[in-house]
Protein backbone atom coordinates (compact mmCIF):
# COMPACT_ATOMS: atom_id res chain seq x y z
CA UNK A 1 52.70 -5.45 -110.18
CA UNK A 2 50.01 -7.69 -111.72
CA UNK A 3 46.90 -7.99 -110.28
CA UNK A 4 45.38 -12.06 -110.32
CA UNK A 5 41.78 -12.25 -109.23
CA UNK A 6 39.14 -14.44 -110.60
CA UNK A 7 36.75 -11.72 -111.42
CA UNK A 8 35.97 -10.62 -114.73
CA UNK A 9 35.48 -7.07 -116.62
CA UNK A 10 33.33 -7.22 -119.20
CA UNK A 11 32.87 -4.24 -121.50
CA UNK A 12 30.71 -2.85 -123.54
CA UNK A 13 32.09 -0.28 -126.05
CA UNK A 14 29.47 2.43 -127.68
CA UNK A 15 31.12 1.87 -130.94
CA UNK A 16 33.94 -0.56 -132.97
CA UNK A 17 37.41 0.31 -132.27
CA UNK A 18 37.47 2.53 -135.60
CA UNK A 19 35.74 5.21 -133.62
CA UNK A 20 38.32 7.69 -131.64
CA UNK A 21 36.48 7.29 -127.88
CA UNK A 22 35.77 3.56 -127.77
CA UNK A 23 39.43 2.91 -129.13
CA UNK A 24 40.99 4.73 -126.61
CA UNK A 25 38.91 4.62 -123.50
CA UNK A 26 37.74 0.45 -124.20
CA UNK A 27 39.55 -1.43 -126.24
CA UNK A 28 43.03 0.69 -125.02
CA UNK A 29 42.23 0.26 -121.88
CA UNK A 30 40.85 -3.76 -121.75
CA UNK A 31 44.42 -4.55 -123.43
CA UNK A 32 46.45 -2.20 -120.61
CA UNK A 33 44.11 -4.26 -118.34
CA UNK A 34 45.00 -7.68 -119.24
CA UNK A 35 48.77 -6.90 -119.19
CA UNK A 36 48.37 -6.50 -115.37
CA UNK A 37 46.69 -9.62 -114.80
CA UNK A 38 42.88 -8.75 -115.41
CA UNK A 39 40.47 -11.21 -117.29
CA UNK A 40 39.02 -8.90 -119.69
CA UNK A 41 36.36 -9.65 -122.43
CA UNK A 42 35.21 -7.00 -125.11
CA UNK A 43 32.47 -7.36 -126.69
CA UNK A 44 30.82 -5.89 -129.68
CA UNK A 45 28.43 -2.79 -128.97
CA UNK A 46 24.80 -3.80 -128.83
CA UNK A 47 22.44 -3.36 -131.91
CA UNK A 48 20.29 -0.45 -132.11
CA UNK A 49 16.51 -0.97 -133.19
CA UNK A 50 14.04 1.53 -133.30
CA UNK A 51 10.81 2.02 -131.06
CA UNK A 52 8.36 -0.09 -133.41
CA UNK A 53 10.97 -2.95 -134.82
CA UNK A 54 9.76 -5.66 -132.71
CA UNK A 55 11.48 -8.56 -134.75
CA UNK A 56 12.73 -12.09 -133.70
CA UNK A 57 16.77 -10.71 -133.84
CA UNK A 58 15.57 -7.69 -130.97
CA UNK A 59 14.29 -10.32 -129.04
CA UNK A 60 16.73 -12.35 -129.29
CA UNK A 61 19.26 -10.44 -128.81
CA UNK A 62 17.23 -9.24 -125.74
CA UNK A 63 17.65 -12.35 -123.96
CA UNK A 64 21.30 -12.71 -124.52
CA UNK A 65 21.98 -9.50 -122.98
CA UNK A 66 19.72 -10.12 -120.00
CA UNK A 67 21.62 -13.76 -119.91
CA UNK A 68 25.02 -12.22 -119.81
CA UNK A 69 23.85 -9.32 -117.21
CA UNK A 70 22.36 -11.93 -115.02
CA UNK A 71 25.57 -13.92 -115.21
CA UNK A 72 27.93 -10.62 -114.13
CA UNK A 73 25.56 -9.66 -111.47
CA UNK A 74 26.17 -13.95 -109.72
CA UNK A 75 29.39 -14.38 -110.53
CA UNK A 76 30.19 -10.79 -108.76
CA UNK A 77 31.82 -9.61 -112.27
CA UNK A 78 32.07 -5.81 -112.85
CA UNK A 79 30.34 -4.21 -116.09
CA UNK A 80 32.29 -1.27 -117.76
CA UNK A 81 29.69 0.18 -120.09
CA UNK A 82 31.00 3.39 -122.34
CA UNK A 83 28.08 5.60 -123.54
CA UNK A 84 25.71 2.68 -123.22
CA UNK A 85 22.79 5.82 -122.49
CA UNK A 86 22.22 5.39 -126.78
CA UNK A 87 21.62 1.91 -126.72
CA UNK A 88 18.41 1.80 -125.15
CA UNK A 89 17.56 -1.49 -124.76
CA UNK A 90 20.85 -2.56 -123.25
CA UNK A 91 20.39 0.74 -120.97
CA UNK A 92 17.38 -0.12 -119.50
CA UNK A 93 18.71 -3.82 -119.07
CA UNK A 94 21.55 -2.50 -116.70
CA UNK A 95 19.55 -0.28 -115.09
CA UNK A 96 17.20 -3.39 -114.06
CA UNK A 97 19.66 -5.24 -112.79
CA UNK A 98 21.82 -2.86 -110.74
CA UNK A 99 18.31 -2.08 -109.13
CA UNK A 100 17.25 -6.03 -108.61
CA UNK A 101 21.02 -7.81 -108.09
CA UNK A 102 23.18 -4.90 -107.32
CA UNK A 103 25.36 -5.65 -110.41
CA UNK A 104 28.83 -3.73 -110.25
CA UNK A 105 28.57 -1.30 -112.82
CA UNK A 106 31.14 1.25 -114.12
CA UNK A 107 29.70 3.98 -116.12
CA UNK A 108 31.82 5.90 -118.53
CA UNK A 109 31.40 9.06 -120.51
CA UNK A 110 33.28 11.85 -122.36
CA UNK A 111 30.96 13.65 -123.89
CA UNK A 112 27.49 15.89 -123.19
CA UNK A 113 25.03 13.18 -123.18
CA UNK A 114 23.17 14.75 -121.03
CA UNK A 115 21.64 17.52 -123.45
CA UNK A 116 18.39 15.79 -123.52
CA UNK A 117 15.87 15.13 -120.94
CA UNK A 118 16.72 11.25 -121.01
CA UNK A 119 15.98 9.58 -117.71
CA UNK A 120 17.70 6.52 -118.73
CA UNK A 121 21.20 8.69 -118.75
CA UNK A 122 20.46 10.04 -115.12
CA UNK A 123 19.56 6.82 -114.17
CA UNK A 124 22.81 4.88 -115.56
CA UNK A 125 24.77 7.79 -113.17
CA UNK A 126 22.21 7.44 -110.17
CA UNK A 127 23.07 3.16 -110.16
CA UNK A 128 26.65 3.18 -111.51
CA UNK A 129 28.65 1.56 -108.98
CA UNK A 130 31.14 4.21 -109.96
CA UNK A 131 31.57 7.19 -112.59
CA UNK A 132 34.00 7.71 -115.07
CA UNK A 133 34.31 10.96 -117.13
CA UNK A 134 36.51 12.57 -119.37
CA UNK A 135 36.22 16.00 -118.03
CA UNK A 136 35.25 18.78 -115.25
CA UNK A 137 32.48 19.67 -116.79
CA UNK A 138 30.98 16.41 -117.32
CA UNK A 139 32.25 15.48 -113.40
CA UNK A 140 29.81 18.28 -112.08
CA UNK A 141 26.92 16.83 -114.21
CA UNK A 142 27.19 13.37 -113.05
CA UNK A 143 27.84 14.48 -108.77
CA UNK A 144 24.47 15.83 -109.13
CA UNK A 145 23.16 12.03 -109.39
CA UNK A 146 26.34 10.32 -107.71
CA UNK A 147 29.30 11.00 -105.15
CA UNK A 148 31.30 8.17 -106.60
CA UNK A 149 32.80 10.06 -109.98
CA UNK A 150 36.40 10.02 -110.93
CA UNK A 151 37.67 12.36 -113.97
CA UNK A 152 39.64 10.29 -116.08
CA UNK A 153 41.07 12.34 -119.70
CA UNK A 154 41.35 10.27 -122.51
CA UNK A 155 44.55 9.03 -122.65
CA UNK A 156 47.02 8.29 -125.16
CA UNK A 157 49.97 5.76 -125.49
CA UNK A 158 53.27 8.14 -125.13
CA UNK A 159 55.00 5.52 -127.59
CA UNK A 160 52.60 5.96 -129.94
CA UNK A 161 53.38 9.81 -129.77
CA UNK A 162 56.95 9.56 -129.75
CA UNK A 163 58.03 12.56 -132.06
CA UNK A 164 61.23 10.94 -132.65
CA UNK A 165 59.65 7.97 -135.10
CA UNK A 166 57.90 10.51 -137.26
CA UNK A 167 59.43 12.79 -139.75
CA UNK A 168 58.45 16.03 -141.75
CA UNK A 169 57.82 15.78 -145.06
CA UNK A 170 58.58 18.81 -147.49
CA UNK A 171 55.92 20.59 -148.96
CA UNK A 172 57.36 23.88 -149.93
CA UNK A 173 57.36 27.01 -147.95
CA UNK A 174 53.36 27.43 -147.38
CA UNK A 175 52.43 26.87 -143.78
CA UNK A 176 50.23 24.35 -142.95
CA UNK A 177 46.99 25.03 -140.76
CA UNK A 178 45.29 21.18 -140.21
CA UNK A 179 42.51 19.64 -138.62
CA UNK A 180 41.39 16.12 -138.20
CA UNK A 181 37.90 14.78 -137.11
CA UNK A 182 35.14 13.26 -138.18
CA UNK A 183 34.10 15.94 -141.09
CA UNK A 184 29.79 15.53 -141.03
CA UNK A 185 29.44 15.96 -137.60
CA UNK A 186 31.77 19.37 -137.09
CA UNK A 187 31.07 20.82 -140.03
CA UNK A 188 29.07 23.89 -138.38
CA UNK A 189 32.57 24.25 -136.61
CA UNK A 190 34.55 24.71 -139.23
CA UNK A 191 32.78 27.17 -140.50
CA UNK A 192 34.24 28.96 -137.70
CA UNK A 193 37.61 29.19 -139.94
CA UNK A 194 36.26 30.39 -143.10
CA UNK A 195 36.24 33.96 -142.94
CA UNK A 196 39.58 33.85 -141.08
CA UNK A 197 41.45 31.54 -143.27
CA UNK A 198 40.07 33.68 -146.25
CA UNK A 199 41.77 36.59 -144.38
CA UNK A 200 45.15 34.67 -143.99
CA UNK A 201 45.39 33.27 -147.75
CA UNK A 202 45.16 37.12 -148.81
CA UNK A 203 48.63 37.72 -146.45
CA UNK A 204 50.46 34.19 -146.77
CA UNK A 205 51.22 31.39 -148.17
CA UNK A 206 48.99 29.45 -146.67
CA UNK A 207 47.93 25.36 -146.68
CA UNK A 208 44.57 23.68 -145.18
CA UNK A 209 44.74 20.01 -144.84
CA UNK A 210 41.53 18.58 -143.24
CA UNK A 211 41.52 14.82 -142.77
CA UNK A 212 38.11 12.90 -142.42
CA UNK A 213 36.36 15.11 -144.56
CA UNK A 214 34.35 11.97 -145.77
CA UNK A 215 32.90 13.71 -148.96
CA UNK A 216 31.33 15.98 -147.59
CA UNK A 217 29.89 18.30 -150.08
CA UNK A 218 29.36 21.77 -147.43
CA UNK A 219 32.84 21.37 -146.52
CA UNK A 220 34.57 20.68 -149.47
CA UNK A 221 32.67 23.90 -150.82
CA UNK A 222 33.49 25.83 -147.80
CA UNK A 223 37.14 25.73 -148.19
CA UNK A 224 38.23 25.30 -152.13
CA UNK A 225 36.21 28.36 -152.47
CA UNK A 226 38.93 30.08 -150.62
CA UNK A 227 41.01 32.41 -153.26
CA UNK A 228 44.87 31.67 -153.02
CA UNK A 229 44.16 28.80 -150.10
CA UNK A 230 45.46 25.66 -150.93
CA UNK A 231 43.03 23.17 -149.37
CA UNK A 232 43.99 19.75 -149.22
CA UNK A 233 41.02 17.43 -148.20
CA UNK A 234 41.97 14.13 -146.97
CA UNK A 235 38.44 11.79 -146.86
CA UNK A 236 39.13 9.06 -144.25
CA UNK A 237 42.44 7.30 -142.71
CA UNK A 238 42.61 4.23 -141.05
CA UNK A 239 41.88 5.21 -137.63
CA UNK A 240 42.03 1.74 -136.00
CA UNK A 241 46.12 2.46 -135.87
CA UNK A 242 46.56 5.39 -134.05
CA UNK A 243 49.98 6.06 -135.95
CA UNK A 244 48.60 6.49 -139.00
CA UNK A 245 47.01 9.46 -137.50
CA UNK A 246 49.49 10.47 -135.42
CA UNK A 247 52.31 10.87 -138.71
CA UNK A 248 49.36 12.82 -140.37
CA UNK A 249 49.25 15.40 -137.51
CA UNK A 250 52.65 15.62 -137.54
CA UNK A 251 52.76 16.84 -140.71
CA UNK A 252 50.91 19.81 -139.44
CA UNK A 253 52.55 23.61 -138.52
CA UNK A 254 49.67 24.64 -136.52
CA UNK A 255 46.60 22.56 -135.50
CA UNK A 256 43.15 23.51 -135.11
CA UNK A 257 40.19 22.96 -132.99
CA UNK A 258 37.23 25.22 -133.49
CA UNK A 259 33.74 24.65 -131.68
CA UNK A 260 30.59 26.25 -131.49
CA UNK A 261 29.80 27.08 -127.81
CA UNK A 262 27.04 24.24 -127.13
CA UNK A 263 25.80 22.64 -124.37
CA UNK A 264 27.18 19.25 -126.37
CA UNK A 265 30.49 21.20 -127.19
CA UNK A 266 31.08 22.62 -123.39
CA UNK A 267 31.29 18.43 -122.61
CA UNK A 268 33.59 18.07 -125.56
CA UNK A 269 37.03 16.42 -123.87
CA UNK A 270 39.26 18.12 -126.78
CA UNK A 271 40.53 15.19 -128.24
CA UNK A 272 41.53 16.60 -131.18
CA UNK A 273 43.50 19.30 -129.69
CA UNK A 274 45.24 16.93 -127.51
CA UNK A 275 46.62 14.71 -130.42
CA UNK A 276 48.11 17.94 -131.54
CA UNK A 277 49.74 18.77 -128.94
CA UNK A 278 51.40 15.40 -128.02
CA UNK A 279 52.75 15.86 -131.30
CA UNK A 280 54.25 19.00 -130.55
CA UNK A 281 52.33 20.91 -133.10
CA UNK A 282 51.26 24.72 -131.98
CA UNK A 283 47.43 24.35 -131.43
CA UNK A 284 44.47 26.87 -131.75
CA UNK A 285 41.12 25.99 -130.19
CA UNK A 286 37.77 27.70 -129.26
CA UNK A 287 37.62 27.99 -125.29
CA UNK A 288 34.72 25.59 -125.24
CA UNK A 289 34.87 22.38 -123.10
CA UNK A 290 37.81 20.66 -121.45
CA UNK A 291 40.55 21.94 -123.86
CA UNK A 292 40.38 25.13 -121.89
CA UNK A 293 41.89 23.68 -118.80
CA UNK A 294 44.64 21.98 -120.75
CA UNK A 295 45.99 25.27 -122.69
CA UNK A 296 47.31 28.39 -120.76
CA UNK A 297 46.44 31.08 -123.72
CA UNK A 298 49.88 32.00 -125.06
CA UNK A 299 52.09 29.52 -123.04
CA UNK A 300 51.20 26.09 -124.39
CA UNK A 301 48.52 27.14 -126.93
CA UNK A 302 46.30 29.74 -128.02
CA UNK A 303 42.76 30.23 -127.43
CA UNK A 304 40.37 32.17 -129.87
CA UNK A 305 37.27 33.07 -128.75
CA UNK A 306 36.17 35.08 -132.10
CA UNK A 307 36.69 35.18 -135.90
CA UNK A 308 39.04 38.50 -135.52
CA UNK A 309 40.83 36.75 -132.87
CA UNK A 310 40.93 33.65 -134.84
CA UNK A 311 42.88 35.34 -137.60
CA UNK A 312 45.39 37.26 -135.42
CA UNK A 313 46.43 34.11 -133.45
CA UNK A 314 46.78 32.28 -136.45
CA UNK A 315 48.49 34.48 -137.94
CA UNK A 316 51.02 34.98 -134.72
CA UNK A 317 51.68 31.26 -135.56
CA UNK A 318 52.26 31.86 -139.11
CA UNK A 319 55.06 34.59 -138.48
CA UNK A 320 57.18 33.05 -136.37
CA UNK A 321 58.76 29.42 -136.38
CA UNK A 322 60.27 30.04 -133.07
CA UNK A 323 56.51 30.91 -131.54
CA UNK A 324 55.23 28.06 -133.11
CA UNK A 325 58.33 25.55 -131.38
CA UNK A 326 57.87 26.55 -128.11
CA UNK A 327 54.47 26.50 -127.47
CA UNK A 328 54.21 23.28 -129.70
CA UNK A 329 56.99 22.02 -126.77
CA UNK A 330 54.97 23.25 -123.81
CA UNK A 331 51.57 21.60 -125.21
CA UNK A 332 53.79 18.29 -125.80
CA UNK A 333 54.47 18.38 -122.28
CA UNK A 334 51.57 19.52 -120.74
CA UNK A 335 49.36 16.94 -122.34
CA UNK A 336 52.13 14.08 -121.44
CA UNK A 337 51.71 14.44 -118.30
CA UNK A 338 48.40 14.70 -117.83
CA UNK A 339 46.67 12.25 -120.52
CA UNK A 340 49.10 9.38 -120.79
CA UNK A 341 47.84 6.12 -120.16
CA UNK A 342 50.44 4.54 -118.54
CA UNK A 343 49.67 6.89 -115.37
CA UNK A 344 45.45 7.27 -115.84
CA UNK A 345 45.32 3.48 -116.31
CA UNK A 346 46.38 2.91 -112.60
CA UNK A 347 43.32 5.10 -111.81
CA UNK A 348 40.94 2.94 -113.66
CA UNK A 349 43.14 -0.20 -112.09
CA UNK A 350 42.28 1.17 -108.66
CA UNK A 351 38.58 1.90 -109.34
CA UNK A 352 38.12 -1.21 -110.58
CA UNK A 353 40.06 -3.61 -107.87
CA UNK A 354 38.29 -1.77 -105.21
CA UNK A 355 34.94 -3.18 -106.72
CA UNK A 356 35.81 -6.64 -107.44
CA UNK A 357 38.79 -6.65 -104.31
């Protein structure tokens, strides 16, 4: 059923649509949109300047913004602004003018960006028309500030994960252990598989491919300092199309998500884990964040909470093929049910036509 009104959602991404959470909660969501018969516009994420560059182009771009908020908030158009919290001046902008026009604002998160004392974050939740997060955790955060808060997972495009277009590629008998990420920022969580994938190499025949390492020196030197571990270090992909990704993962025995137990981490939506697992591959991850309500330890994944429990589960995986295809099964189907888009986007369908209905 398409949906015809003469109301426009405009939205504001936190990033370009290289970047894993604007791709898949904007850009993913403004083109499921406009298939059903919403006008949608995207538009690129505002600049960021810092406290003291007071130039013509801040200005500027100042006054466009406040233009284009002022035109939503008479025309009766509805916002949808992801992150927007780190792009202050745009922040403070939309806070102004749900506060002076009652603009119809949709505010939408999926990670902790709540770890520092920013008022401008509490106050994008307090005047959000509604709340959309990625998780429970970040869902009890943002009912502390507003009542109208609807978890939404990121969600994925089940033809995108169809198993049945990718195929293996032979790389001997070594099992393959691989991650995939953006290397700089989690590289105090892989350390996390260090000692235990030094353990491992000593016992098997053992691979570690980890894609989006992006040169970076700690890393590299973490891992090809492993004896008898064959590291494979991939630097960057083209994330903009998700199957290039996706047939990368694939290629994967056993995925891996490890995380240090932060108050950023414990609003971490598991992303990673989830790819893996709509590709059928067996995943470990640290019980840290929304991943732990997805996996049932043992039935559809494992959790590992500790180095020694880090190498045992991994090495469960690495003993048995039959282990490894059912639980990579039960994650496939766990995670297709619960983070495809073709169901979530009727949520965010709903939200939306009951604001601009």
């Amino acid at each position: 059923m398409h949906y015809k009104n003469n109301k426009t959602v405009h939205f504001i991404p936190r990033n370009t649509e290289s970047i894993g959470s604007s791709r898949l909660r904007v850009f993913a969501v403004a083109r499921r949109l406009r298939n059903m018969g919403f006008d949608c516009k995207v538009y690129e994420p505002p600049r960021l300047y810092t406290k003291y560059d007071l130039t013509l182009r801040r200005f500027k771009d100042l006054w466009r913004n406040a233009v284009l908020l002022l035109k939503i908030s008479r025309r009766g158009d509805v916002l949808f602004g992801q992150k927007i919290h780190s792009q202050p001046d745009f922040a403070y902008l939309v806070i102004l003018f749900c506060k002076l026009f009652g603009m119809k604002f949709i505010f939408d998160f999926d990670d902790a960006i709540f770890d520092r004392p920013l008022w401008r974050t509490k106050s994008l939740v307090r005047y959000a028309s509604h709340v959309i997060v990625g998780g429970e955790y970040l869902r009890q955060y943002a009912t502390n500030y507003n009542w109208r808060v609807t978890v939404v997972p990121t969600s994925y495009d089940p033809v995108v994960y169809d198993i049945s277009k990718y195929r293996k590629k032979y790389r001997g008998s070594a099992v393959t252990v691989g991650w995939i990420g953006y290397g700089t920022h989690h590289r105090d969580n892989l350390s996390l598989l260090a000692e235990p994938l030094r353990n491992l190499a000593k016992r098997y025949s053992l691979r570690f491919v980890c894609i989006g390492v992006l040169g970076d020196q700690p890393i590299i030197d973490m891992f090809s300092n492993i004896e008898n571990l064959d590291f494979v270090r991939v630097d960057a992909i083209d994330w903009v199309d998700e199957r290039i990704a996706a047939n990368e993962i694939f290629q994967f025995d056993i995925g891996v998500m490890p995380l240090l137990d932060t108050v950023r981490a414990q609003g971490s939506c598991g992303g990673k884990a989830l790819q893996y697992m709509l590709l059928e591959v067996p995943t470990v991850a640290s019980p840290v964040g929304e991943i732990q309500y997805f996996i049932k330890d043992g039935a559809n994944g494992l959790l590992a909470r500790s180095s020694e429990e880090w190498t045992d589960k991994l090495a469960s995986l690495i003993n048995n093929k039959d282990i490894r295809s059912n639980i990579g099964k039960a994650g496939r189907q766990t995670i297709l049910s619960a983070c495809n888009i073709d169901t979530n986007i009727i949520v965010i369908k709903d939200i939306i036509s009951k604001l601009i209905g």
